[in-house]
PDB file of N, CA and C in Angstrom:
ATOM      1  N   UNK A   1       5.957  11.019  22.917  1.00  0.00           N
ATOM      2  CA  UNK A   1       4.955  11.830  22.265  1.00  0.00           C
ATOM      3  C   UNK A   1       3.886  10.912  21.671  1.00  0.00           C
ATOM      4  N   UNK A   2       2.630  11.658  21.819  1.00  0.00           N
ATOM      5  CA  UNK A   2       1.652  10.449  21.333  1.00  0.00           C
ATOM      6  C   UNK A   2       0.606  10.855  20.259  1.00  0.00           C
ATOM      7  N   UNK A   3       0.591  10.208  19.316  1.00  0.00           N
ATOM      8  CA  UNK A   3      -0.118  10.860  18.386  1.00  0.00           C
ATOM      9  C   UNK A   3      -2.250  10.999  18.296  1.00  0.00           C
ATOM     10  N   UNK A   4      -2.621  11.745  18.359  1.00  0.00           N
ATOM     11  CA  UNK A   4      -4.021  11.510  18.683  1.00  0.00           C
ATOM     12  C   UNK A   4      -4.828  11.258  17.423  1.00  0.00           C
ATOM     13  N   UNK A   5      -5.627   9.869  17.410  1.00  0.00           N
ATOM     14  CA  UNK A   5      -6.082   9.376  16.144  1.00  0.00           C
ATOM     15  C   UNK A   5      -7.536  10.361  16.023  1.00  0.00           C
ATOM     16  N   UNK A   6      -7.696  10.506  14.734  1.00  0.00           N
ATOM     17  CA  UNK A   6      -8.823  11.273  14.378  1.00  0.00           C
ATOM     18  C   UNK A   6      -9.896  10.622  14.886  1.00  0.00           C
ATOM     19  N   UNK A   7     -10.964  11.300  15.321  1.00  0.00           N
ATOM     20  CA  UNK A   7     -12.370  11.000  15.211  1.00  0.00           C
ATOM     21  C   UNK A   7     -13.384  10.531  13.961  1.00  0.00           C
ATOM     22  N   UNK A   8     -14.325   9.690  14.684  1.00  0.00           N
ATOM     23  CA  UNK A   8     -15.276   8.714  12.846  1.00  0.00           C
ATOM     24  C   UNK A   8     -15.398  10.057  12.556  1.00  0.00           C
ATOM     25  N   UNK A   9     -16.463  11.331  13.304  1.00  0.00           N
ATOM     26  CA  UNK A   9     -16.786  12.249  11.517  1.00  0.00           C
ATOM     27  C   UNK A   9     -15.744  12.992  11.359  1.00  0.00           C
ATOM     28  N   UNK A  10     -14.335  13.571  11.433  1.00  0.00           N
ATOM     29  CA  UNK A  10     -13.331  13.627  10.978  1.00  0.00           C
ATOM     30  C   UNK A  10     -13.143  12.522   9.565  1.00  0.00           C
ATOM     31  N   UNK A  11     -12.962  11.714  10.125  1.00  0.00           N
ATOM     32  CA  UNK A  11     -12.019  10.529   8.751  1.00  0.00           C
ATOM     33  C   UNK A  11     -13.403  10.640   7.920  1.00  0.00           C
ATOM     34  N   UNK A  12     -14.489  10.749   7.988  1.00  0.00           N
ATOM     35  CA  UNK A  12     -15.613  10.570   7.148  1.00  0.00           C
ATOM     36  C   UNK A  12     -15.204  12.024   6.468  1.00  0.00           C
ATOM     37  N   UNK A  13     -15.278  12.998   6.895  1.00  0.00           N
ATOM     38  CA  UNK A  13     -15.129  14.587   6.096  1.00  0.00           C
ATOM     39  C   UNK A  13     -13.642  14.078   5.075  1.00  0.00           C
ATOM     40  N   UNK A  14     -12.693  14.116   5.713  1.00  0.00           N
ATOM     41  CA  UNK A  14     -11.182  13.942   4.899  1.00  0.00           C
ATOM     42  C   UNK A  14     -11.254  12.980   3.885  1.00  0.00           C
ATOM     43  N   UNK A  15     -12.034  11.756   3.989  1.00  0.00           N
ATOM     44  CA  UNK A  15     -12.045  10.746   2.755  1.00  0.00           C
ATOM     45  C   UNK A  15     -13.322  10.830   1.966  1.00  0.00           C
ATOM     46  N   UNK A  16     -14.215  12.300   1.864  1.00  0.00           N
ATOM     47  CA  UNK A  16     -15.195  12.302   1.293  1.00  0.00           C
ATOM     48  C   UNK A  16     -15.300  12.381   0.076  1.00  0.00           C
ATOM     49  N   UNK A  17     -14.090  12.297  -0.566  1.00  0.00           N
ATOM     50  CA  UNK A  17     -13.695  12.742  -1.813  1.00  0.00           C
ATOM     51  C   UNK A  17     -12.599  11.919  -2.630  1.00  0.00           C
ATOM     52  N   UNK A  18     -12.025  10.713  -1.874  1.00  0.00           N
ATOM     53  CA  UNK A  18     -11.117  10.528  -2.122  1.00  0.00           C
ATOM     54  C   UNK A  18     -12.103   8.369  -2.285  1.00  0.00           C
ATOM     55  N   UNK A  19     -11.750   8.293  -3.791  1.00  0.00           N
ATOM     56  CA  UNK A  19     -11.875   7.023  -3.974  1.00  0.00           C
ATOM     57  C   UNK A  19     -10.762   5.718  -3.554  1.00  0.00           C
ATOM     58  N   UNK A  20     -10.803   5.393  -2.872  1.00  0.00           N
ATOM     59  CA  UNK A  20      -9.343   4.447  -2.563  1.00  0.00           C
ATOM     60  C   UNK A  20     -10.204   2.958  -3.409  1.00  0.00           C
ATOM     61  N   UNK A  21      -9.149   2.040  -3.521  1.00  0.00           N
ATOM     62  CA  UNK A  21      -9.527   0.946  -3.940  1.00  0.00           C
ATOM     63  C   UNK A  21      -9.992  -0.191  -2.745  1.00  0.00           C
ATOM     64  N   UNK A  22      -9.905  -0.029  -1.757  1.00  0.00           N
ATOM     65  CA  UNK A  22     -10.554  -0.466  -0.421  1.00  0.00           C
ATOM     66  C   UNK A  22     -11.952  -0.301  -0.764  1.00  0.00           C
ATOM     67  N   UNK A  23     -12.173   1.371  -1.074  1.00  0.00           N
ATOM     68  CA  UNK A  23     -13.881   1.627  -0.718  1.00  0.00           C
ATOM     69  C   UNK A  23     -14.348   0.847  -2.172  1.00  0.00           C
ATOM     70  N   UNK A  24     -13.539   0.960  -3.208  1.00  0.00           N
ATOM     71  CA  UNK A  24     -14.182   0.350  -4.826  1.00  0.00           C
ATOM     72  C   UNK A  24     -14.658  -1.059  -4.524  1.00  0.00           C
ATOM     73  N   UNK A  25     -13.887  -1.671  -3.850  1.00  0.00           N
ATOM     74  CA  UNK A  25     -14.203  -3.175  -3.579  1.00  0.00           C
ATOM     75  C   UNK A  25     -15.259  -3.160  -2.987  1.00  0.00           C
ATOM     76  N   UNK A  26     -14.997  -2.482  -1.928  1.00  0.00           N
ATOM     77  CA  UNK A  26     -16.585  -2.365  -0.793  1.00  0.00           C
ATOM     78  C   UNK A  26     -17.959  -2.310  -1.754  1.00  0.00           C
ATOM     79  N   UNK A  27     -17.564  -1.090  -2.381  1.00  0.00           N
ATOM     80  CA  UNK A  27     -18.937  -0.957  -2.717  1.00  0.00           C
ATOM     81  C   UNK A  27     -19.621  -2.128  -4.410  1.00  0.00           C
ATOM     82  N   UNK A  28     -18.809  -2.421  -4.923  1.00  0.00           N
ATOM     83  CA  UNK A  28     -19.229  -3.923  -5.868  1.00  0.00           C
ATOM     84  C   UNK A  28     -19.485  -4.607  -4.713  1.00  0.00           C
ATOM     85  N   UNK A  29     -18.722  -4.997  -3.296  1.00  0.00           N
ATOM     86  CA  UNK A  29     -19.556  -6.488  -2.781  1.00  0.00           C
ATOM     87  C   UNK A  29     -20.889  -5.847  -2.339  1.00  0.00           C
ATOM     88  N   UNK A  30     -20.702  -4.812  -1.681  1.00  0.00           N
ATOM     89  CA  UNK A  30     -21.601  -4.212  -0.940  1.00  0.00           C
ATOM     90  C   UNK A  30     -22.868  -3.807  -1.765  1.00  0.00           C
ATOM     91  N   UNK A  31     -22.864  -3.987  -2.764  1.00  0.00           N
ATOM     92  CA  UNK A  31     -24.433  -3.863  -4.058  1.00  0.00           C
ATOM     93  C   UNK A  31     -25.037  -5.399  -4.162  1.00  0.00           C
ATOM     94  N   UNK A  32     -24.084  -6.382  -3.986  1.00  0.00           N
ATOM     95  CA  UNK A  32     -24.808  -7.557  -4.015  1.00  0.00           C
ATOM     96  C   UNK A  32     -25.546  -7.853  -3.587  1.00  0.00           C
ATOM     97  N   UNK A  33     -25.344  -8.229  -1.625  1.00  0.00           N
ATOM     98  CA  UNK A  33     -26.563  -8.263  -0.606  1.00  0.00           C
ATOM     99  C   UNK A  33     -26.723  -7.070  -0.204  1.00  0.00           C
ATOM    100  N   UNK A  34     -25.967  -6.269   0.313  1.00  0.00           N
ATOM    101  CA  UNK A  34     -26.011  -4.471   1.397  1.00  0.00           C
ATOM    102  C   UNK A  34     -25.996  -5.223   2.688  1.00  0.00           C
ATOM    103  N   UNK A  35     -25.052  -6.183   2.880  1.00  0.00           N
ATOM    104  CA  UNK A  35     -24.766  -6.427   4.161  1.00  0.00           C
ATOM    105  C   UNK A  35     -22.846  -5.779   3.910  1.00  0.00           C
ATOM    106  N   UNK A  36     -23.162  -4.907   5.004  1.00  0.00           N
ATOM    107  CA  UNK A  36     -21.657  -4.508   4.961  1.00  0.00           C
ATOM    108  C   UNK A  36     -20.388  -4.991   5.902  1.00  0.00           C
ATOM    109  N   UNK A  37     -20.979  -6.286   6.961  1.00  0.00           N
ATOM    110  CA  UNK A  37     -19.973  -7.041   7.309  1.00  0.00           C
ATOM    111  C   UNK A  37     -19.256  -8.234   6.187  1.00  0.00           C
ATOM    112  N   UNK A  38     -20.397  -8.736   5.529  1.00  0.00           N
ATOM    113  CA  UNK A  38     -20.146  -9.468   4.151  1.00  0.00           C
ATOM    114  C   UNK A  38     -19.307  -9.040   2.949  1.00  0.00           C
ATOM    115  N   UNK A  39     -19.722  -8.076   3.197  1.00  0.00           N
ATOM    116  CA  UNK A  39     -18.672  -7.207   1.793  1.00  0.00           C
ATOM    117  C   UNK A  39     -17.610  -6.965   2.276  1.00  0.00           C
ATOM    118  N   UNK A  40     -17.214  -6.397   3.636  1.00  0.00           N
ATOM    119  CA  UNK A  40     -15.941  -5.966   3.960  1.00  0.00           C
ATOM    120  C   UNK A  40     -15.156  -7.139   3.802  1.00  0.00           C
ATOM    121  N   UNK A  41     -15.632  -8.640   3.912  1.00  0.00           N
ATOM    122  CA  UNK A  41     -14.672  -9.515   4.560  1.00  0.00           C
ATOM    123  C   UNK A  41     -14.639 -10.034   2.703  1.00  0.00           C
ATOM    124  N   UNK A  42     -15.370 -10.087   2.153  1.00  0.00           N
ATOM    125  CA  UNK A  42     -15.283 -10.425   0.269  1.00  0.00           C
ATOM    126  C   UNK A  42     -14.378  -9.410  -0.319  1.00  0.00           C
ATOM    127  N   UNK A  43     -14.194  -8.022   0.283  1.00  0.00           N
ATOM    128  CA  UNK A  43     -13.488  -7.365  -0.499  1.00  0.00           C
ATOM    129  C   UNK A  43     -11.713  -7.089   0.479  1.00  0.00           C
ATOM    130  N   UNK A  44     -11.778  -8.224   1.303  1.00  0.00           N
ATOM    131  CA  UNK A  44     -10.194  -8.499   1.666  1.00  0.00           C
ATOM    132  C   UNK A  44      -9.704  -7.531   3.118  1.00  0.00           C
ATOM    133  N   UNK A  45     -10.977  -7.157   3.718  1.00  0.00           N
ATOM    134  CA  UNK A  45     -10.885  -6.577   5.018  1.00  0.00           C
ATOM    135  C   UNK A  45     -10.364  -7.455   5.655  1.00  0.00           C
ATOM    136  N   UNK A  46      -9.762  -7.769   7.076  1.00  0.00           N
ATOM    137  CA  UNK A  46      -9.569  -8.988   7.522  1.00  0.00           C
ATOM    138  C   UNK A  46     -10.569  -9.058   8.855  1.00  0.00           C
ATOM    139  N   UNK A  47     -10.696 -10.484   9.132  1.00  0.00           N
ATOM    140  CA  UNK A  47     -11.979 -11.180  10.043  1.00  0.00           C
ATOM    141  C   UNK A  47     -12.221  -9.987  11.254  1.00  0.00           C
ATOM    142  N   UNK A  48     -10.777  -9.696  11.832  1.00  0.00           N
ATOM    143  CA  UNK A  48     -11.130  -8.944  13.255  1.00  0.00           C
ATOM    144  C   UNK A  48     -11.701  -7.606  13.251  1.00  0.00           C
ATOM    145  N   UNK A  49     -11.767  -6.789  12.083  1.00  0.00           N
ATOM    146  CA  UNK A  49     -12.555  -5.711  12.288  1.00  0.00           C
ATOM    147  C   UNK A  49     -13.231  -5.326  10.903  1.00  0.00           C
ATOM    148  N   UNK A  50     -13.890  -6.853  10.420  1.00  0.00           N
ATOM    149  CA  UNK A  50     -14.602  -6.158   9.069  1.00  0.00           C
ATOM    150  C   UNK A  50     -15.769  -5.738   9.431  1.00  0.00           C
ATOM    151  N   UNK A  51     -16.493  -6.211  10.638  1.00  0.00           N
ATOM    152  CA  UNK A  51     -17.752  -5.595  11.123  1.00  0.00           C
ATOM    153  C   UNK A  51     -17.642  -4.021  11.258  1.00  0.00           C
ATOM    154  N   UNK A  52     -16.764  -3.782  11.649  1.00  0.00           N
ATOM    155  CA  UNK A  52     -16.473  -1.798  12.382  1.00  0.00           C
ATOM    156  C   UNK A  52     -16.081  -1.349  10.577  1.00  0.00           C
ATOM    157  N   UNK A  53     -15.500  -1.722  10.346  1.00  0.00           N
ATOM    158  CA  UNK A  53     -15.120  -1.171   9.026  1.00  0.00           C
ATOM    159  C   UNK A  53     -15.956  -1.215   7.926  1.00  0.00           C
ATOM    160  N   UNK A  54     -16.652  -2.259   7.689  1.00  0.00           N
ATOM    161  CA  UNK A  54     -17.824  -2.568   6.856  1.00  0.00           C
ATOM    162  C   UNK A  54     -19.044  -1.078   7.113  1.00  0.00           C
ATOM    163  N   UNK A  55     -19.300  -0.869   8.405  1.00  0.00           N
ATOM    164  CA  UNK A  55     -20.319   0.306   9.309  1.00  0.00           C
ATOM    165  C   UNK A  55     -19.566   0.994   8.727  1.00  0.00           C
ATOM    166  N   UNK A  56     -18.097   1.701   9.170  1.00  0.00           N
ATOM    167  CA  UNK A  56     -17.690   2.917   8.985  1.00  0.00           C
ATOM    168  C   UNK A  56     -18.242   2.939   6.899  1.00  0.00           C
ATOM    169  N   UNK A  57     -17.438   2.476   6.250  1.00  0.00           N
ATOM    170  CA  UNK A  57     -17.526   2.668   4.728  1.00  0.00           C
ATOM    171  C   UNK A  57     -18.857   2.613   4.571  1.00  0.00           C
ATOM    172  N   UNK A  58     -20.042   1.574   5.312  1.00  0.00           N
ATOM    173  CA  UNK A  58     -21.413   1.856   4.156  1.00  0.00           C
ATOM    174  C   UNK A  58     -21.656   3.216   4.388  1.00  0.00           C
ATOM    175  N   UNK A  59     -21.469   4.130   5.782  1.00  0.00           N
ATOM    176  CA  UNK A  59     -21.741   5.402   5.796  1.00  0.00           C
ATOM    177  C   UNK A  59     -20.982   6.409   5.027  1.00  0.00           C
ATOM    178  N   UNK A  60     -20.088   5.935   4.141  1.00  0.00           N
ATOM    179  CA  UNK A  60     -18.868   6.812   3.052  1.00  0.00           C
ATOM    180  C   UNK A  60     -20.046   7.429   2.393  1.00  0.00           C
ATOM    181  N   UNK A  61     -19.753   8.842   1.826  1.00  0.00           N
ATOM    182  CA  UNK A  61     -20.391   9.673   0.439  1.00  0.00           C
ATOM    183  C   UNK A  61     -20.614   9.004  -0.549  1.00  0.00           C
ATOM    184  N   UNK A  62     -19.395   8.474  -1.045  1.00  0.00           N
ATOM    185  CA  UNK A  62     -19.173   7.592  -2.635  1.00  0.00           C
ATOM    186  C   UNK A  62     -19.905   6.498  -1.945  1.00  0.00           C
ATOM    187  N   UNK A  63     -20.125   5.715  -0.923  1.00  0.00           N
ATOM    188  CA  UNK A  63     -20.996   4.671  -1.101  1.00  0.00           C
ATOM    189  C   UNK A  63     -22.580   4.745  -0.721  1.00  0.00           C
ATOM    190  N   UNK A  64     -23.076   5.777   0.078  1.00  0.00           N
ATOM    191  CA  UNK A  64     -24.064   6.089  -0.207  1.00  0.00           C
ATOM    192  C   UNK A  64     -25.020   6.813  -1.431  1.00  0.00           C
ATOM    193  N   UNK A  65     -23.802   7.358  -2.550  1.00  0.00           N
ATOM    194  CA  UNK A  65     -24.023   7.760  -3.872  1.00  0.00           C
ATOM    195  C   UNK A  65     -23.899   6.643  -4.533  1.00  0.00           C
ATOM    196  N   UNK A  66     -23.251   5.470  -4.736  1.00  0.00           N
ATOM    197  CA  UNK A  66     -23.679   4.305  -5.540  1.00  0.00           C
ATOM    198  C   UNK A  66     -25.007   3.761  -5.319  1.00  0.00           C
ATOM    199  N   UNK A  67     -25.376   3.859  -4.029  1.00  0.00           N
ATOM    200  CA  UNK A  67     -26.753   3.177  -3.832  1.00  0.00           C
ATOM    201  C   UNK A  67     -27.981   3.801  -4.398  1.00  0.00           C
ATOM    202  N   UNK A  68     -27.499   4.977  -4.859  1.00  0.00           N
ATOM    203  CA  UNK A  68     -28.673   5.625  -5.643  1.00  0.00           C
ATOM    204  C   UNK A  68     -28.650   4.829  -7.010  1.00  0.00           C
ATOM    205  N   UNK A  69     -27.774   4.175  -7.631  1.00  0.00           N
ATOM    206  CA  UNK A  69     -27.611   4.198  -9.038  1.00  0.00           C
ATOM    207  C   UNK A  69     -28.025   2.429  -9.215  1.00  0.00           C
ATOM    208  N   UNK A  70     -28.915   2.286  -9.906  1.00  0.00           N
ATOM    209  CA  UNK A  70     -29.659   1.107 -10.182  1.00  0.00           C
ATOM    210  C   UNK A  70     -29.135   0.319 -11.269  1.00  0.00           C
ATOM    211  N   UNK A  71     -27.947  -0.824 -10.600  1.00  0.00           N
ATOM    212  CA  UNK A  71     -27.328  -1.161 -11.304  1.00  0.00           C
ATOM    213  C   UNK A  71     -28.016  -2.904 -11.581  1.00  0.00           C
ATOM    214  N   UNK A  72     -27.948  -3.374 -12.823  1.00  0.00           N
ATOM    215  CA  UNK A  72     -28.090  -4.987 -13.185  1.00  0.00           C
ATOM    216  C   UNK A  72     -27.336  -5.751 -13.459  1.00  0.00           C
ATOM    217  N   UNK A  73     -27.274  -6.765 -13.924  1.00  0.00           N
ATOM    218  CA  UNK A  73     -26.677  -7.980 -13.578  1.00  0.00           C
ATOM    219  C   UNK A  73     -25.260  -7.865 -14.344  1.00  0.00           C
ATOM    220  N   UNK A  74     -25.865  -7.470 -15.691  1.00  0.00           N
ATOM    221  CA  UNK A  74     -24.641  -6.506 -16.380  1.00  0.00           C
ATOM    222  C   UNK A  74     -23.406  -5.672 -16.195  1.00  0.00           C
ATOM    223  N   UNK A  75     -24.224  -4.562 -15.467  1.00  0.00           N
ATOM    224  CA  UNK A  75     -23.575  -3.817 -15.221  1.00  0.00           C
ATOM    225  C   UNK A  75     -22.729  -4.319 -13.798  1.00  0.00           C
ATOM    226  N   UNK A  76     -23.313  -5.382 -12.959  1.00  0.00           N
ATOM    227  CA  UNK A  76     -22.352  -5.745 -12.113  1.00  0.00           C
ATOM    228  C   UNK A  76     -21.246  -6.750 -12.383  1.00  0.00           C
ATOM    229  N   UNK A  77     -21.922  -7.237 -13.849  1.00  0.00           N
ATOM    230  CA  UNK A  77     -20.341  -8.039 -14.426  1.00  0.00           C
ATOM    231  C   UNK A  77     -19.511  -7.055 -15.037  1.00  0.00           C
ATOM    232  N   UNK A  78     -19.933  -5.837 -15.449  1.00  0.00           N
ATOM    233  CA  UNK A  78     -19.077  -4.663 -16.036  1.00  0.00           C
ATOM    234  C   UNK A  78     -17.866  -4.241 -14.922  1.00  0.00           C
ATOM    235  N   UNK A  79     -18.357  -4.037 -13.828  1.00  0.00           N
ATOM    236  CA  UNK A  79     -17.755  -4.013 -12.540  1.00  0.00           C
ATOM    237  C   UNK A  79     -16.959  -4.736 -12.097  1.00  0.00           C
ATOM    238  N   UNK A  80     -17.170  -6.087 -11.927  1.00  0.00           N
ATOM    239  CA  UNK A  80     -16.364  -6.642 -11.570  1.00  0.00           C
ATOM    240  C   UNK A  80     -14.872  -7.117 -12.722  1.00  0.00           C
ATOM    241  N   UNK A  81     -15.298  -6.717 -13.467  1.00  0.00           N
ATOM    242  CA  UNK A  81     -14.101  -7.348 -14.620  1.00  0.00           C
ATOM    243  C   UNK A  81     -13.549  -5.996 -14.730  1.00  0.00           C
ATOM    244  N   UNK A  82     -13.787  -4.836 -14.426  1.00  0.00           N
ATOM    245  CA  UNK A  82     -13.088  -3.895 -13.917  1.00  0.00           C
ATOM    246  C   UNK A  82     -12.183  -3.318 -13.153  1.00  0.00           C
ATOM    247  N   UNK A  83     -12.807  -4.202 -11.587  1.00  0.00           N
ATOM    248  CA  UNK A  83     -12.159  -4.350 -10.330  1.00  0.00           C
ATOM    249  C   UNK A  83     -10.952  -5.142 -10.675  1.00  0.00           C
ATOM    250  N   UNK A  84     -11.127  -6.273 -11.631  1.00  0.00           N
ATOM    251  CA  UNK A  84     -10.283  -7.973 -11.846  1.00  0.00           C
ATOM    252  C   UNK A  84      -9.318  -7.211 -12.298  1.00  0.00           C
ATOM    253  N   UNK A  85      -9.569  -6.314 -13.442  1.00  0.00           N
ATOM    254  CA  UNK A  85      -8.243  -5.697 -14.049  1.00  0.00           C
ATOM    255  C   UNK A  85      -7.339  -4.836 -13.001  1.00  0.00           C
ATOM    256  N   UNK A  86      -8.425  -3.593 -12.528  1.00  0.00           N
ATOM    257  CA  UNK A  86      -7.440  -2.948 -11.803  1.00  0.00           C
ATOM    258  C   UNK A  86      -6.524  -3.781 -10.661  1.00  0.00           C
ATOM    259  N   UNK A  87      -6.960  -4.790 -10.439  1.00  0.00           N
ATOM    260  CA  UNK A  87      -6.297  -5.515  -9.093  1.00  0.00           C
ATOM    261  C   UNK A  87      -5.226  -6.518 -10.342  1.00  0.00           C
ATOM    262  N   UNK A  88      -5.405  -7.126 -11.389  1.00  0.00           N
ATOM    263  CA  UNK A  88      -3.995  -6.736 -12.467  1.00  0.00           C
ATOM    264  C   UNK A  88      -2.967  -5.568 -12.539  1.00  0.00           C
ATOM    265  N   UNK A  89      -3.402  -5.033 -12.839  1.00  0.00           N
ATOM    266  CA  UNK A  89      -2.671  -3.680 -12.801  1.00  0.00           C
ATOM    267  C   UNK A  89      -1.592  -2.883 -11.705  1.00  0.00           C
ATOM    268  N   UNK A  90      -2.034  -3.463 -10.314  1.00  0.00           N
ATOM    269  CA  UNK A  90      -1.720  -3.154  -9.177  1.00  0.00           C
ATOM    270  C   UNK A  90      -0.545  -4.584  -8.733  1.00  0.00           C
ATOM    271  N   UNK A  91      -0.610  -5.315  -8.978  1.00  0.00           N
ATOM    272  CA  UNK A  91       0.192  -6.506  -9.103  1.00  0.00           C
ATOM    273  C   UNK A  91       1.305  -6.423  -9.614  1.00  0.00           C
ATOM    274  N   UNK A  92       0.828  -5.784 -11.060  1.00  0.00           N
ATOM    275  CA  UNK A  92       2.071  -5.108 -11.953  1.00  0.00           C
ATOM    276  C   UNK A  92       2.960  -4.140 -11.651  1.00  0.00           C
ATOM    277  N   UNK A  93       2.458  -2.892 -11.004  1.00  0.00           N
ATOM    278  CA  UNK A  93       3.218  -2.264 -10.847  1.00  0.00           C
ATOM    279  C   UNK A  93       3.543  -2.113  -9.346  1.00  0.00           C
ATOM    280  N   UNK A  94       3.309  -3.596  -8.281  1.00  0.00           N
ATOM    281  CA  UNK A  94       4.101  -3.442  -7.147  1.00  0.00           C
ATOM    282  C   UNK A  94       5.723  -4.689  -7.602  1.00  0.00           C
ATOM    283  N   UNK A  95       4.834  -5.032  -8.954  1.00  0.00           N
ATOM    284  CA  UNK A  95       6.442  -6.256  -9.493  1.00  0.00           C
ATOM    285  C   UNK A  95       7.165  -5.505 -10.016  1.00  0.00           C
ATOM    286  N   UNK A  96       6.880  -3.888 -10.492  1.00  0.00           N
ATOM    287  CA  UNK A  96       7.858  -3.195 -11.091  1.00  0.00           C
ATOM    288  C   UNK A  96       8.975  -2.510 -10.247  1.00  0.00           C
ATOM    289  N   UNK A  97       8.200  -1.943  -9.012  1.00  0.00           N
ATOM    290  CA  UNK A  97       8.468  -1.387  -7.863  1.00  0.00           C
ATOM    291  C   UNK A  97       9.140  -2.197  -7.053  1.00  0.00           C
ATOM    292  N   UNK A  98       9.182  -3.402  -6.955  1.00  0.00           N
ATOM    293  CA  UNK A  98       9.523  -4.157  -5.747  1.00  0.00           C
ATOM    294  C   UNK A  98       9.012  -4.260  -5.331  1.00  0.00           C
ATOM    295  N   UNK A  99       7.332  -4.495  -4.850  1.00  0.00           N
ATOM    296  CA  UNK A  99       6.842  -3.895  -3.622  1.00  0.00           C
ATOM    297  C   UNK A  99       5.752  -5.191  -3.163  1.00  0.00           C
ATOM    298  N   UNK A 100       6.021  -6.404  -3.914  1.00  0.00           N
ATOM    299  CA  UNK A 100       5.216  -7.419  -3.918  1.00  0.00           C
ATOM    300  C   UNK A 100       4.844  -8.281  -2.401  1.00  0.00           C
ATOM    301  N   UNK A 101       5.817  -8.030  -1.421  1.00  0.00           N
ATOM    302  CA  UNK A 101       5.551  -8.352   0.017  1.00  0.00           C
ATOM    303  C   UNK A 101       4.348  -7.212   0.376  1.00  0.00           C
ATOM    304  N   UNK A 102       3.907  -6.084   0.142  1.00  0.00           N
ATOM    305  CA  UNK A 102       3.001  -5.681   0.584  1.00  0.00           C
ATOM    306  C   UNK A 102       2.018  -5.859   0.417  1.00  0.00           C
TER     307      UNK A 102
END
């Protein structure tokens, strides 16, 4: 039996709403330059498909709605010491879980 993978505007409708910490990363690198092969591979995509993936996410809702919002130098250190924590946080509770090989 074979399972049939969704189509791009499928997965674009289903994750239009849904913040994952993939797209959070994306979109802090992705405000720096707005090159979205650059950001995918800064925010831990890996080499062989951050180009396709970088395309798919800059076209995300939530990341075409950040690009409206005129952020400074500030506010992108606000961000990132945000990101720093939550990626603390996530550390923590895969050491609580067991889950630190993932």
């Amino acid at each position: 039996m074979r399972i049939r993978q969704m189509g791009f505007s499928s997965r674009l409708k289903a994750h239009k709403k849904i913040l994952t910490l993939e797209t959070l990363k994306f979109i802090v690198e992705f405000h720096k330059d707005r090159d979205a092969r650059l950001a995918a591979l800064r925010s831990g995509i890996p080499e062989d498909y951050a180009s396709r993936q970088g395309q798919w996410l800059k076209k995300h809702a939530m990341v075409q709605a950040s690009l409206d919002v005129d952020l400074d130098s500030r506010d992108m250190l606000k961000l990132e010491k945000a990101l720093a924590e939550i990626d603390r946080q996530m550390e923590a509770c895969k050491e609580i879980l067991g889950l630190q090989e993932f």
